[in-house]
C-alpha atoms as a PDB file:
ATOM      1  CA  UNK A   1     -37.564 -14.109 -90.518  1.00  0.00           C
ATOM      2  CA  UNK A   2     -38.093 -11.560 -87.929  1.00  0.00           C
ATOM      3  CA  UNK A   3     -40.068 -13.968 -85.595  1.00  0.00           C
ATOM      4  CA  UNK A   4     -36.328 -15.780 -86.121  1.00  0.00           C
ATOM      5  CA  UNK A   5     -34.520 -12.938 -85.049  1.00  0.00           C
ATOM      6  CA  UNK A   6     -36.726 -11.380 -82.057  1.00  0.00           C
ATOM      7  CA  UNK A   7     -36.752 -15.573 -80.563  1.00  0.00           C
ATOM      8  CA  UNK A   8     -32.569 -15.398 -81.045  1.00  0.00           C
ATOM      9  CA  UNK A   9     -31.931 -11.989 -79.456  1.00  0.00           C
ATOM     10  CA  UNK A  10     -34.515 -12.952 -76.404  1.00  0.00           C
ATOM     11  CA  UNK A  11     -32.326 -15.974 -76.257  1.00  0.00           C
ATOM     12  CA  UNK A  12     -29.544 -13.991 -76.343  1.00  0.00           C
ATOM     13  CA  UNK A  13     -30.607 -11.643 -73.808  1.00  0.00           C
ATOM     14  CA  UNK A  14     -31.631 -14.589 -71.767  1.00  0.00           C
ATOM     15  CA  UNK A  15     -28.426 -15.971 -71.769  1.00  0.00           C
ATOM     16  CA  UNK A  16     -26.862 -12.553 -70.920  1.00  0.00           C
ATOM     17  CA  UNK A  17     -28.735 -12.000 -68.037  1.00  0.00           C
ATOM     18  CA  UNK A  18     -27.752 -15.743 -66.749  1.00  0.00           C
ATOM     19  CA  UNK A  19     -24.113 -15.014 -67.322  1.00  0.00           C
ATOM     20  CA  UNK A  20     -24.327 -11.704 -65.497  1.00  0.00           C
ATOM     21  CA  UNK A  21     -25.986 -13.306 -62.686  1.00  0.00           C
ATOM     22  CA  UNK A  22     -23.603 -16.105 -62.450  1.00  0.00           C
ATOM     23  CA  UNK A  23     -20.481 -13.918 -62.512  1.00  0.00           C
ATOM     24  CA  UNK A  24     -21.189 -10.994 -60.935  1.00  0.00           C
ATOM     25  CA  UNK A  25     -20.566 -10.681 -56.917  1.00  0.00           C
ATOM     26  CA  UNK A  26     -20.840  -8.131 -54.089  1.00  0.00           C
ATOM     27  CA  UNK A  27     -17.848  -7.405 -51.557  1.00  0.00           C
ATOM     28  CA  UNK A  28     -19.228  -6.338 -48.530  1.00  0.00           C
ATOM     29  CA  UNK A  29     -17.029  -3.035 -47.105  1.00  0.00           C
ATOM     30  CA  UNK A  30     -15.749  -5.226 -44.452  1.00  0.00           C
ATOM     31  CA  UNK A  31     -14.406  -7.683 -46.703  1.00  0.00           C
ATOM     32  CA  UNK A  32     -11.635  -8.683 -49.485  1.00  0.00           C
ATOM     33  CA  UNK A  33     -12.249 -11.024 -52.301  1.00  0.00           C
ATOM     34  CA  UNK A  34      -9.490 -12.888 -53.683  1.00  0.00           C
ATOM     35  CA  UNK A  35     -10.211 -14.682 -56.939  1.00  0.00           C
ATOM     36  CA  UNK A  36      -8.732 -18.207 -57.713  1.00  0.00           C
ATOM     37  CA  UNK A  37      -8.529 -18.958 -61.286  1.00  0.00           C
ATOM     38  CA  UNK A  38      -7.859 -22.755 -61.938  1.00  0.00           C
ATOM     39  CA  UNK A  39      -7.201 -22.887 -58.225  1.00  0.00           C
ATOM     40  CA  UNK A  40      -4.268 -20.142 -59.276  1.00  0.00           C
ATOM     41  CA  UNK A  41      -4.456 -16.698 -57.006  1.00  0.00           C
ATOM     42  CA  UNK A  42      -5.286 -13.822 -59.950  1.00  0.00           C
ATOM     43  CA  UNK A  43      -4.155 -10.366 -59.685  1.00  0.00           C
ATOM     44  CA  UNK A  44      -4.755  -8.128 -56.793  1.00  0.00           C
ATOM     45  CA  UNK A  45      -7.277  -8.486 -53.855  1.00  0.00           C
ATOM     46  CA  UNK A  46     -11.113  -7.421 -54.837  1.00  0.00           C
ATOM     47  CA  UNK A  47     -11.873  -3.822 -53.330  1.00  0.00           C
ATOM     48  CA  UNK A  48     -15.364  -3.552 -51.924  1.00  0.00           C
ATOM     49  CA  UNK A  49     -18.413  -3.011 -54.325  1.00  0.00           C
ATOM     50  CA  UNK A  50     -19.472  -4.986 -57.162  1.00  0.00           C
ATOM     51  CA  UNK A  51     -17.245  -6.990 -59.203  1.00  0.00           C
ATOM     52  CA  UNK A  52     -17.201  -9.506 -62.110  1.00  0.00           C
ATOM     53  CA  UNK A  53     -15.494 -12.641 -62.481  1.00  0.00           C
ATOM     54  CA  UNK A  54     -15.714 -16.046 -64.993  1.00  0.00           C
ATOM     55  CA  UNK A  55     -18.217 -18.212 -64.158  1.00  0.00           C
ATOM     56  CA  UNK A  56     -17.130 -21.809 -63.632  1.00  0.00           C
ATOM     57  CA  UNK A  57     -13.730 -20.442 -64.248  1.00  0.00           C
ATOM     58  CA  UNK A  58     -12.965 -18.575 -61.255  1.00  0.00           C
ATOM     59  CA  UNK A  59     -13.612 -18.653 -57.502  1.00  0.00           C
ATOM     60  CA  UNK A  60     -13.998 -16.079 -54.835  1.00  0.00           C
ATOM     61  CA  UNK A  61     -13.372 -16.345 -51.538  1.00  0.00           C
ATOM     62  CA  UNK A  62     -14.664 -13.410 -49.238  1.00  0.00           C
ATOM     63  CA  UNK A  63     -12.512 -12.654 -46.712  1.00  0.00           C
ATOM     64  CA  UNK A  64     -13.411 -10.571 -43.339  1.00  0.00           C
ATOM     65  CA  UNK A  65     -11.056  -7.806 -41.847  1.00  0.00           C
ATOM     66  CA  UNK A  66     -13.205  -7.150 -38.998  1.00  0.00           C
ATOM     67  CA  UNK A  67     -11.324  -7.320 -35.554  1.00  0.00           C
ATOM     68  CA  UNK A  68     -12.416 -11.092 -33.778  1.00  0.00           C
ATOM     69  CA  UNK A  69     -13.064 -11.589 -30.511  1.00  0.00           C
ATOM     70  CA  UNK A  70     -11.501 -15.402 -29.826  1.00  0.00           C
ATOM     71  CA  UNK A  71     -11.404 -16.579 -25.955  1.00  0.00           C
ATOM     72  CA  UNK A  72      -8.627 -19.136 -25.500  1.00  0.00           C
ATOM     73  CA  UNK A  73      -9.475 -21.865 -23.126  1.00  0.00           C
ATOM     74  CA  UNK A  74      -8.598 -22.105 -19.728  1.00  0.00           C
ATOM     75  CA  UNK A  75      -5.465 -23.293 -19.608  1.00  0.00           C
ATOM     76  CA  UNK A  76      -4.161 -25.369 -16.131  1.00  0.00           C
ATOM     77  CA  UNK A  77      -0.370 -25.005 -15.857  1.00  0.00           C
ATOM     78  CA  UNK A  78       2.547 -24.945 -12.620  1.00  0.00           C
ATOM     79  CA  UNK A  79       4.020 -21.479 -12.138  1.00  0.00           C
ATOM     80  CA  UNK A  80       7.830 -20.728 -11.932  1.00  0.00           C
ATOM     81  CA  UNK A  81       6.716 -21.038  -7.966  1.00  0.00           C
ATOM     82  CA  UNK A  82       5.661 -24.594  -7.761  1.00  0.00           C
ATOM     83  CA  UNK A  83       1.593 -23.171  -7.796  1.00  0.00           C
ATOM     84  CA  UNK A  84      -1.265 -24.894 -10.170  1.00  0.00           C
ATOM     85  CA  UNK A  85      -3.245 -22.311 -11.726  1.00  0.00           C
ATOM     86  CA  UNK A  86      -6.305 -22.203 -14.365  1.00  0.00           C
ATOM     87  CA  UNK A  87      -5.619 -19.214 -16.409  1.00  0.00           C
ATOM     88  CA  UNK A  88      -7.751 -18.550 -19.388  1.00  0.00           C
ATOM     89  CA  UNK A  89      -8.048 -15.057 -21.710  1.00  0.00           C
ATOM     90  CA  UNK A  90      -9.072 -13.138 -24.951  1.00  0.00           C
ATOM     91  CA  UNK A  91      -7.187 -12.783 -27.793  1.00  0.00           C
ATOM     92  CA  UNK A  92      -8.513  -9.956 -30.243  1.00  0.00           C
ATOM     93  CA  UNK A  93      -6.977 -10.181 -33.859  1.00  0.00           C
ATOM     94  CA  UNK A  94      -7.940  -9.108 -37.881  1.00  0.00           C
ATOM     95  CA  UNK A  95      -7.024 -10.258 -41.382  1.00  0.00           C
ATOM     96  CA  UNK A  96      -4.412  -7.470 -42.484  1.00  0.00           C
ATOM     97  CA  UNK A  97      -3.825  -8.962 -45.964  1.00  0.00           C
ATOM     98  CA  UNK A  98      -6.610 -11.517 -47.028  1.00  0.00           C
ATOM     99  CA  UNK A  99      -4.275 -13.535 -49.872  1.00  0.00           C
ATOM    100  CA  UNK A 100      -1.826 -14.124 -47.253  1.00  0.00           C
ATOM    101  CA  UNK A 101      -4.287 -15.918 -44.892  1.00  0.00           C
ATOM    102  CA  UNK A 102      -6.283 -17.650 -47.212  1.00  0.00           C
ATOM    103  CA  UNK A 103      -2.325 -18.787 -48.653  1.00  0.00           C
ATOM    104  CA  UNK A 104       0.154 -19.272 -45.944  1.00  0.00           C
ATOM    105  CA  UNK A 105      -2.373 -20.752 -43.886  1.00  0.00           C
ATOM    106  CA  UNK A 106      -5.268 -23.835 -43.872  1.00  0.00           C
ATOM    107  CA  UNK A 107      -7.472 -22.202 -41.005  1.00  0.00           C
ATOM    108  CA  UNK A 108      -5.972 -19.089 -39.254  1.00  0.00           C
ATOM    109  CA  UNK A 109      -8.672 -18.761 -36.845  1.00  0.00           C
ATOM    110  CA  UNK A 110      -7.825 -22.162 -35.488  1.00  0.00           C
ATOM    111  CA  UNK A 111      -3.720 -21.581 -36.098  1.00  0.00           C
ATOM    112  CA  UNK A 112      -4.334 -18.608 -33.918  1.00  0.00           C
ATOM    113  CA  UNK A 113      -6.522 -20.376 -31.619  1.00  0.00           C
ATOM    114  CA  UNK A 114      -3.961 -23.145 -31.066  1.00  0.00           C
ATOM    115  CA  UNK A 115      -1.038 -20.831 -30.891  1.00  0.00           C
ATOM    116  CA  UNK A 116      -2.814 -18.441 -28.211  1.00  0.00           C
ATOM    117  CA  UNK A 117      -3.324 -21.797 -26.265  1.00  0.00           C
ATOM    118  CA  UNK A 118       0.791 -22.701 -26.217  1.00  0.00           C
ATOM    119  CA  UNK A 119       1.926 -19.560 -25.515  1.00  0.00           C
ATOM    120  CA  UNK A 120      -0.418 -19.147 -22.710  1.00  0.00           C
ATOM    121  CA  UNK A 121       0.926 -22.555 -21.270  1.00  0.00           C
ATOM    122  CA  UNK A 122       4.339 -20.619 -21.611  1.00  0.00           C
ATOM    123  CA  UNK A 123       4.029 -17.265 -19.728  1.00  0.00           C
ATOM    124  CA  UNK A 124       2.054 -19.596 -17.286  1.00  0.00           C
ATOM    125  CA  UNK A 125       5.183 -21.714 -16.560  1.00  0.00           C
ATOM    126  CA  UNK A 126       7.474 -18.582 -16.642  1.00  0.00           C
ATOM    127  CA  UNK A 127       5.443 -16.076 -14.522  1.00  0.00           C
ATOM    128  CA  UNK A 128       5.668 -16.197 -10.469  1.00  0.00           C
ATOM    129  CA  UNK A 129       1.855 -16.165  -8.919  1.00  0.00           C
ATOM    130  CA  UNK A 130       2.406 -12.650  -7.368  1.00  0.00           C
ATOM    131  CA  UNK A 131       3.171 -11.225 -11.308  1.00  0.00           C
ATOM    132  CA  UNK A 132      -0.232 -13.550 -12.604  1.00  0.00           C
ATOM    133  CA  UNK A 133      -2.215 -11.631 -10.139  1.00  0.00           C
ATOM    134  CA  UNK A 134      -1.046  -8.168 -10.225  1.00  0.00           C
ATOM    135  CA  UNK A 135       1.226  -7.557 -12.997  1.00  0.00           C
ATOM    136  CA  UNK A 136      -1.060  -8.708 -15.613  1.00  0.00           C
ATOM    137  CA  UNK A 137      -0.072  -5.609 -17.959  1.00  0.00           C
ATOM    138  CA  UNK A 138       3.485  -6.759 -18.209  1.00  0.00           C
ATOM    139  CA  UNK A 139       2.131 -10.376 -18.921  1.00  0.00           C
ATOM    140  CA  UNK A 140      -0.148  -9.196 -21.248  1.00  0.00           C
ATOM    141  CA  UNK A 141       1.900  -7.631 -23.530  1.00  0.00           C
ATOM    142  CA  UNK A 142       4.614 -10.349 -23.371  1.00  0.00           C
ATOM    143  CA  UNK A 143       1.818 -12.890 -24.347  1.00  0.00           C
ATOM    144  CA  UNK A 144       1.037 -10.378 -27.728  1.00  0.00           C
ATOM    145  CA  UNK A 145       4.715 -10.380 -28.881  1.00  0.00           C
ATOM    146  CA  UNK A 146       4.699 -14.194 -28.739  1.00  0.00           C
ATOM    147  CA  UNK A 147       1.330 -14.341 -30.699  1.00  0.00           C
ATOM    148  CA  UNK A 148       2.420 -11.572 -33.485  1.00  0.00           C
ATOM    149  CA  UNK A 149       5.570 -13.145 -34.208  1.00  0.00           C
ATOM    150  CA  UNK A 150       4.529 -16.050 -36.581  1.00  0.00           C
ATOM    151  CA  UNK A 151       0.916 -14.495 -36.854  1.00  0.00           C
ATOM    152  CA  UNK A 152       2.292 -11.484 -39.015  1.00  0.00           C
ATOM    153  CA  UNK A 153       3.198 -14.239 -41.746  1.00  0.00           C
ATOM    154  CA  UNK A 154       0.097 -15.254 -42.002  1.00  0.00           C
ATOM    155  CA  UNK A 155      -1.711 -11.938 -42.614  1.00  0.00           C
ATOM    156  CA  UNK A 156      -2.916 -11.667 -39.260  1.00  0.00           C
ATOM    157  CA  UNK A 157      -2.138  -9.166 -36.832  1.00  0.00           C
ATOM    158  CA  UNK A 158      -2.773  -9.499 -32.983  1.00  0.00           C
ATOM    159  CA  UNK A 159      -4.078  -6.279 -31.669  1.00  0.00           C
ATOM    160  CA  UNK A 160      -4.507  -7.311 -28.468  1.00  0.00           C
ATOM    161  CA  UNK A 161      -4.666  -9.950 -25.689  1.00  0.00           C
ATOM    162  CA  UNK A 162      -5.848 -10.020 -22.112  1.00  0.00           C
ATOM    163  CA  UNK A 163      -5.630 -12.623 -19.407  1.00  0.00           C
ATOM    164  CA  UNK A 164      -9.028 -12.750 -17.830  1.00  0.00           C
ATOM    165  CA  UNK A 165      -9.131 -14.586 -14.693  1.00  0.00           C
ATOM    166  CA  UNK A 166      -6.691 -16.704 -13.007  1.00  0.00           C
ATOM    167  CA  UNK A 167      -8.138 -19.777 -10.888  1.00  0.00           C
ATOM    168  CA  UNK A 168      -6.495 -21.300  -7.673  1.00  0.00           C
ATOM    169  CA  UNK A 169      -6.652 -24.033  -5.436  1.00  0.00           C
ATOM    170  CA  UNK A 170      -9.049 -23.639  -2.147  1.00  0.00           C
ATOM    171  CA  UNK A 171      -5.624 -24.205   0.115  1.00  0.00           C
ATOM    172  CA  UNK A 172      -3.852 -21.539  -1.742  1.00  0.00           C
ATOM    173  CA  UNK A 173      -7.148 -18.783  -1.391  1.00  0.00           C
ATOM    174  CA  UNK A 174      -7.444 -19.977   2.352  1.00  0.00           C
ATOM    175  CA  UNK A 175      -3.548 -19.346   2.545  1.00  0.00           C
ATOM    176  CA  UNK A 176      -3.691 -16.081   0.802  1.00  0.00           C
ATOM    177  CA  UNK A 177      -6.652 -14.781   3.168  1.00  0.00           C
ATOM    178  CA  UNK A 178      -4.587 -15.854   6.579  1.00  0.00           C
ATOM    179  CA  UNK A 179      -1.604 -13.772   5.090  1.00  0.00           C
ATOM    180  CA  UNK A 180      -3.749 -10.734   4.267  1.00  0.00           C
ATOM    181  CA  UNK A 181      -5.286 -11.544   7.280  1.00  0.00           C
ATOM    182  CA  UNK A 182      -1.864 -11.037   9.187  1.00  0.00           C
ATOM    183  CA  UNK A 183      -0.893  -8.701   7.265  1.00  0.00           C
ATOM    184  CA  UNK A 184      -3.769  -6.390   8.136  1.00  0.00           C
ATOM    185  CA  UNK A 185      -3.543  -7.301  11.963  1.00  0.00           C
ATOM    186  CA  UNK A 186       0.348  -5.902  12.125  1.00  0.00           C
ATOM    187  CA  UNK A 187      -0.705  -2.687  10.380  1.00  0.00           C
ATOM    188  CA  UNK A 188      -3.292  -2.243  12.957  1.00  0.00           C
ATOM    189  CA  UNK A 189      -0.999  -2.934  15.666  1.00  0.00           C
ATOM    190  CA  UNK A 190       1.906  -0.748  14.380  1.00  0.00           C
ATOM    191  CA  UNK A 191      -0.670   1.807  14.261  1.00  0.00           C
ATOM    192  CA  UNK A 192      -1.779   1.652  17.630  1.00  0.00           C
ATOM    193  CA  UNK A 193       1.366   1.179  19.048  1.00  0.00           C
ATOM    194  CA  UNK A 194       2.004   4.744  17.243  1.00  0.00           C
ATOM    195  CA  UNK A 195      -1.049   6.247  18.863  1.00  0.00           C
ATOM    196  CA  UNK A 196      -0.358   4.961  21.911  1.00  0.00           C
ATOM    197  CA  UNK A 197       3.387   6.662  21.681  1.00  0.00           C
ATOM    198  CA  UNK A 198       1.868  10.001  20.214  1.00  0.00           C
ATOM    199  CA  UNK A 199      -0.939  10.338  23.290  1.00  0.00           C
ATOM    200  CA  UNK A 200       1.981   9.145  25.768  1.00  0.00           C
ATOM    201  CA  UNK A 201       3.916  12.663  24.444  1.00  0.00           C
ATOM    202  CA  UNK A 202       0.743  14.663  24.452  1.00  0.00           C
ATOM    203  CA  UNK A 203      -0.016  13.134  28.498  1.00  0.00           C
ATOM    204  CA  UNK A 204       3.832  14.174  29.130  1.00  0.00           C
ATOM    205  CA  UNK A 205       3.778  18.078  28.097  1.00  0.00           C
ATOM    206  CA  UNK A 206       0.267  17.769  29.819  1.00  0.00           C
ATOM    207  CA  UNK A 207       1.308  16.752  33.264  1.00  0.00           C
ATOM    208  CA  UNK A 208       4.445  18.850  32.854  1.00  0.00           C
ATOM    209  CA  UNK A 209       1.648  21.971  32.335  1.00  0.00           C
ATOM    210  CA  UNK A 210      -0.394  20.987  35.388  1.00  0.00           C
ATOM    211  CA  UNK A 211       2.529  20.260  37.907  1.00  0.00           C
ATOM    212  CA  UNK A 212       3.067  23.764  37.345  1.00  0.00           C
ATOM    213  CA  UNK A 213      -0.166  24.612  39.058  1.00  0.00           C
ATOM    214  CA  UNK A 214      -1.627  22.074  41.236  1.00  0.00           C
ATOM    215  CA  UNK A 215      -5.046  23.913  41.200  1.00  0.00           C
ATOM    216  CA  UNK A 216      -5.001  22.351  37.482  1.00  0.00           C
ATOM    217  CA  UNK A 217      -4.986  18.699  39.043  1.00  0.00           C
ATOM    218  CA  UNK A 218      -7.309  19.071  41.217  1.00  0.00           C
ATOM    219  CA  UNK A 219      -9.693  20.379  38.359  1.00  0.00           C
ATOM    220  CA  UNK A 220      -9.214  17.736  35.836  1.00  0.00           C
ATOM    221  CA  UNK A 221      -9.757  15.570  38.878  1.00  0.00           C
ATOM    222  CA  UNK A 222     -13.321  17.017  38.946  1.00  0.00           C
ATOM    223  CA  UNK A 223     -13.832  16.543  35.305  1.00  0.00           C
ATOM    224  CA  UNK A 224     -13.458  13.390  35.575  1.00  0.00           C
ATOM    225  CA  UNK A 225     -16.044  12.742  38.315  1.00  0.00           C
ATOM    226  CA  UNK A 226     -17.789  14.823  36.455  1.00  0.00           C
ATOM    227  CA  UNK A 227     -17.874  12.476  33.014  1.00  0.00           C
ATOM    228  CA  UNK A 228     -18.252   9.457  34.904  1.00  0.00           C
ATOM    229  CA  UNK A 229     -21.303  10.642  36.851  1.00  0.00           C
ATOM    230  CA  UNK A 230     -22.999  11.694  33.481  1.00  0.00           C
ATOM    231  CA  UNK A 231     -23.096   8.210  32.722  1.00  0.00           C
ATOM    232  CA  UNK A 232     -26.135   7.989  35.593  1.00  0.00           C
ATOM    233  CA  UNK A 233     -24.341   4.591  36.809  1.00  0.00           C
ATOM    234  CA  UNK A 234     -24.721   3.039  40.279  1.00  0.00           C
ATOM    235  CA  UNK A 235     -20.989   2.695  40.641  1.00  0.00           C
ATOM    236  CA  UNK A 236     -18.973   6.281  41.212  1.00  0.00           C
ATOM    237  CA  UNK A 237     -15.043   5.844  39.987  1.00  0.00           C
ATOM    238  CA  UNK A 238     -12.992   7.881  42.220  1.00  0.00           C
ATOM    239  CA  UNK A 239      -9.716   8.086  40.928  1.00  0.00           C
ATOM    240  CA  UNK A 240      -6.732   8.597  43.671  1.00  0.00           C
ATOM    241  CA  UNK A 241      -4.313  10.854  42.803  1.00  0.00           C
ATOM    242  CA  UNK A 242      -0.831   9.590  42.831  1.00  0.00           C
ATOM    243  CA  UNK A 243       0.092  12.747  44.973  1.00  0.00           C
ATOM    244  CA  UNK A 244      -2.125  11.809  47.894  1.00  0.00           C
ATOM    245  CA  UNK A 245      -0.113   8.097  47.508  1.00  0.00           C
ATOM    246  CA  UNK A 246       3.048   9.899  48.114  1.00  0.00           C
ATOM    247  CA  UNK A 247       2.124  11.426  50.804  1.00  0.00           C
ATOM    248  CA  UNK A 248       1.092   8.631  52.863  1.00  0.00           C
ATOM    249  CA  UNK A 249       4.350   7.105  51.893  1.00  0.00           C
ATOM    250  CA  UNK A 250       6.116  10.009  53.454  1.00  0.00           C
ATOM    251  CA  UNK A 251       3.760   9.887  56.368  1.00  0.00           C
ATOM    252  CA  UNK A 252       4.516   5.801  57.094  1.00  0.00           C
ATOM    253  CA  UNK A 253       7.316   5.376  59.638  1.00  0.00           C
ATOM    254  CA  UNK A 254      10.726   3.899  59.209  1.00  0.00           C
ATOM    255  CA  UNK A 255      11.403   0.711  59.955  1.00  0.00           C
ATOM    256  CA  UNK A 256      13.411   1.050  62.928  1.00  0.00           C
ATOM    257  CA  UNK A 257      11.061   3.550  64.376  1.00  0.00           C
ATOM    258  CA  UNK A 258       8.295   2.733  67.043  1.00  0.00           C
ATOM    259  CA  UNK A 259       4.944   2.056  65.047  1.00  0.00           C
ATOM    260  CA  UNK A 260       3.441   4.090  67.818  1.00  0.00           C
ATOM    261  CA  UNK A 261       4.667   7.893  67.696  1.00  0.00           C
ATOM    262  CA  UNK A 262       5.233   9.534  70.934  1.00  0.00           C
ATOM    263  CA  UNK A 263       2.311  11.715  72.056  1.00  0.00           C
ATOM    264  CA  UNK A 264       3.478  15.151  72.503  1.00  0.00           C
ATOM    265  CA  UNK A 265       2.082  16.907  75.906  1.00  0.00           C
ATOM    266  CA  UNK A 266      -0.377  20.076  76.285  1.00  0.00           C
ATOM    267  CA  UNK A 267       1.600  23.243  77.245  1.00  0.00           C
ATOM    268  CA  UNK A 268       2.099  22.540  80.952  1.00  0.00           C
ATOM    269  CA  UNK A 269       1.110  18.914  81.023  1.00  0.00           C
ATOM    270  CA  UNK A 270       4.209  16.548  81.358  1.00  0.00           C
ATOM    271  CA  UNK A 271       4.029  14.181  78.786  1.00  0.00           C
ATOM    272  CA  UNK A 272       3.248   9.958  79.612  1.00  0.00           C
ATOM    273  CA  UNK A 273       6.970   8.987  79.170  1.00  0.00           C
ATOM    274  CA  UNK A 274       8.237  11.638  82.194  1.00  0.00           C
ATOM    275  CA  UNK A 275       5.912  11.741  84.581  1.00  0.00           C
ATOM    276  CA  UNK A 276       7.681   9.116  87.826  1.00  0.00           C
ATOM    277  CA  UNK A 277       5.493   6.473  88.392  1.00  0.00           C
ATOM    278  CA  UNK A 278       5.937   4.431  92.051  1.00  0.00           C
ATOM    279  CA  UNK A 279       8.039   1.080  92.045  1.00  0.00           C
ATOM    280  CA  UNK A 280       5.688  -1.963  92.372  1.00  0.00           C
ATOM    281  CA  UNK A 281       5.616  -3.021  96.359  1.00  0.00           C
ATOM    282  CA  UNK A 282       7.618  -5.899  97.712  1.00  0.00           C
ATOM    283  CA  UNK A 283       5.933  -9.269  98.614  1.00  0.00           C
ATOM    284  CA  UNK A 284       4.891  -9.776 102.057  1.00  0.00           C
ATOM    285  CA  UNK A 285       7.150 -11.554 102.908  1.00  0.00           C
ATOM    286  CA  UNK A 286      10.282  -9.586 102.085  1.00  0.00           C
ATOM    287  CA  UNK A 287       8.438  -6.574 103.754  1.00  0.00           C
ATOM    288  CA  UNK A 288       8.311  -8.685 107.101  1.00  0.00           C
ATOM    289  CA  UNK A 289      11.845  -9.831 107.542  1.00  0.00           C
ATOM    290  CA  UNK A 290      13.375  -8.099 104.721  1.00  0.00           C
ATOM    291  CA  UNK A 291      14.835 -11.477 103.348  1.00  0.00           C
ATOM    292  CA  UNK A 292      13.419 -13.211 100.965  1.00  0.00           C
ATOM    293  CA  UNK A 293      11.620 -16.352 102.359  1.00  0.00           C
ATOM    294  CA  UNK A 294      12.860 -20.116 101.214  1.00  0.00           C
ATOM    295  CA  UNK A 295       9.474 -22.253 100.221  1.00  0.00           C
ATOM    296  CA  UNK A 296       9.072 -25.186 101.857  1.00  0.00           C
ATOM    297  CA  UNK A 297      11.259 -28.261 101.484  1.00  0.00           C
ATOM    298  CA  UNK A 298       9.009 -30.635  99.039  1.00  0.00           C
ATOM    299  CA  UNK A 299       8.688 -34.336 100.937  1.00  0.00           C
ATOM    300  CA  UNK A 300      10.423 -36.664  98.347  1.00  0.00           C
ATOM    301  CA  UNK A 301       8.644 -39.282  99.466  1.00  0.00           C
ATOM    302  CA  UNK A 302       5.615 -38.167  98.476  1.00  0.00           C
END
């Protein structure tokens, strides 16, 4: 009788331990269970801990809440300017209500996977190139709004979404770096053009200083020879000043003036042009007869 009784109470403590095992569970902290009775959702959402349901009865399905990282494919699209670009990004999401996705939806990783993928191909065909490359914020947040719209009916909430990198055509970079190129060659010349007009000023109240004193001229002259002849070159730069120039000028005659000036005479010495030089003498024979004499008659025969 009592070997009876200890062989049905092990067997009772057997079975016990088997139906413990078989129905109890463990919800991680990250994670919701949701219990399925008869393929029926029961009650409320498992907390995290340890929990008991019906074996063979029930079913739970563990559902994470952690934030996922998903890339979405790069995506090749035309942009509202007529440009093909390969644009591909990150969409980071969680499980805000774990009945909800495990309900409404078959697979939400892949419903969010495929929706990330159209809307991309959207803001792609929308967006000018200029706004893809450097207003990525604005594009960014327009691409979240389009994601959380039918995600939020799913229990799923986008928290955020980032285009990575955007891809173009060779001919497009090699078109981009000849504008920047440009670009960066007019700044530089619109720069020195303003130098140039800022040192023309500074040379202007300079000279306007040294005509004042024409000692100061003459000394920046020599500071010049001076720099140049530091340089311990064979070739000395002698610059002219435009002063001596104008002088010569002065100095040339007019044209209607002789080229040669007359010489002016030494106190007491009558100059070249006055002094009364003798006519030239008369042939011979006008001094013999005082008539000038016929040649001979030339023989027309000969």
């Amino acid at each position: 009788m009592v070997e009876e009784l200890l062989a049905a109470a092990a067997a009772t403590g057997v079975a016990v331990v088997v139906y413990v095992g078989a129905a109890a569970r463990v919800v991680k902290q990250y994670e919701r269970g949701v219990v399925f009775r008869f393929g029926r959702l029961l009650g409320e959402v498992r907390p995290p801990g340890f929990t008991m349901i019906l074996p063979f009865v029930d079913r739970l399905h563990k559902v994470n809440l952690q934030i996922v990282t998903m890339p979405v494919p790069a995506q090749e699209g035309i942009t509202r300017d007529n440009v093909t670009v390969r644009v591909d990004a990150v969409v980071y999401f969680k499980v805000v209500d774990a009945a909800e996705a495990l309900v409404r939806v078959e697979d939400y990783k892949f419903a969010v996977s495929q929706m990330a993928q159209t809307s991309l191909r959207s803001i792609i065909g929308k967006s000018d190139l200029d706004d893809l490359l450097s207003n990525r914020e604005k594009l960014n947040q327009g691409l979240e709004l389009m994601l959380d719209s039918p995600a939020i009916g799913w229990g799923v909430q986008i928290d955020r979404v980032e285009i990575k990198d955007v891809s173009l055509p060779e001919t497009m970079k090699r078109s981009m770096a000849r504008q920047a190129e440009a670009d960066r060659e007019r700044r530089a010349r619109v720069i020195n053009a303003d130098a140039e007009l800022q040192a023309s000023k500074k040379l202007a109240e300079a000279a306007s200083v040294m005509s004042a004193e024409p000692a100061a001229l003459q000394l920046r002259l020599l500071q010049t020879v001076m720099a140049v002849s530091a340089e311990k070159n064979s070739t000395l730069v002698l610059p002219i000043p435009v002063e001596l120039l104008r002088f010569l000028e002065r100095a040339a005659p007019a044209p209607g003036e002789s080229a040669t000036p007359r010489q002016e005479a030494l106190p007491g010495v009558p100059a070249v042009e006055d002094l009364a030089l003798p006519e030239p003498p008369l042939p011979l024979d006008e001094t013999l007869t005082g008539a000038p004499v016929e040649p001979f008659p030339r023989d027309e025969a000969a």
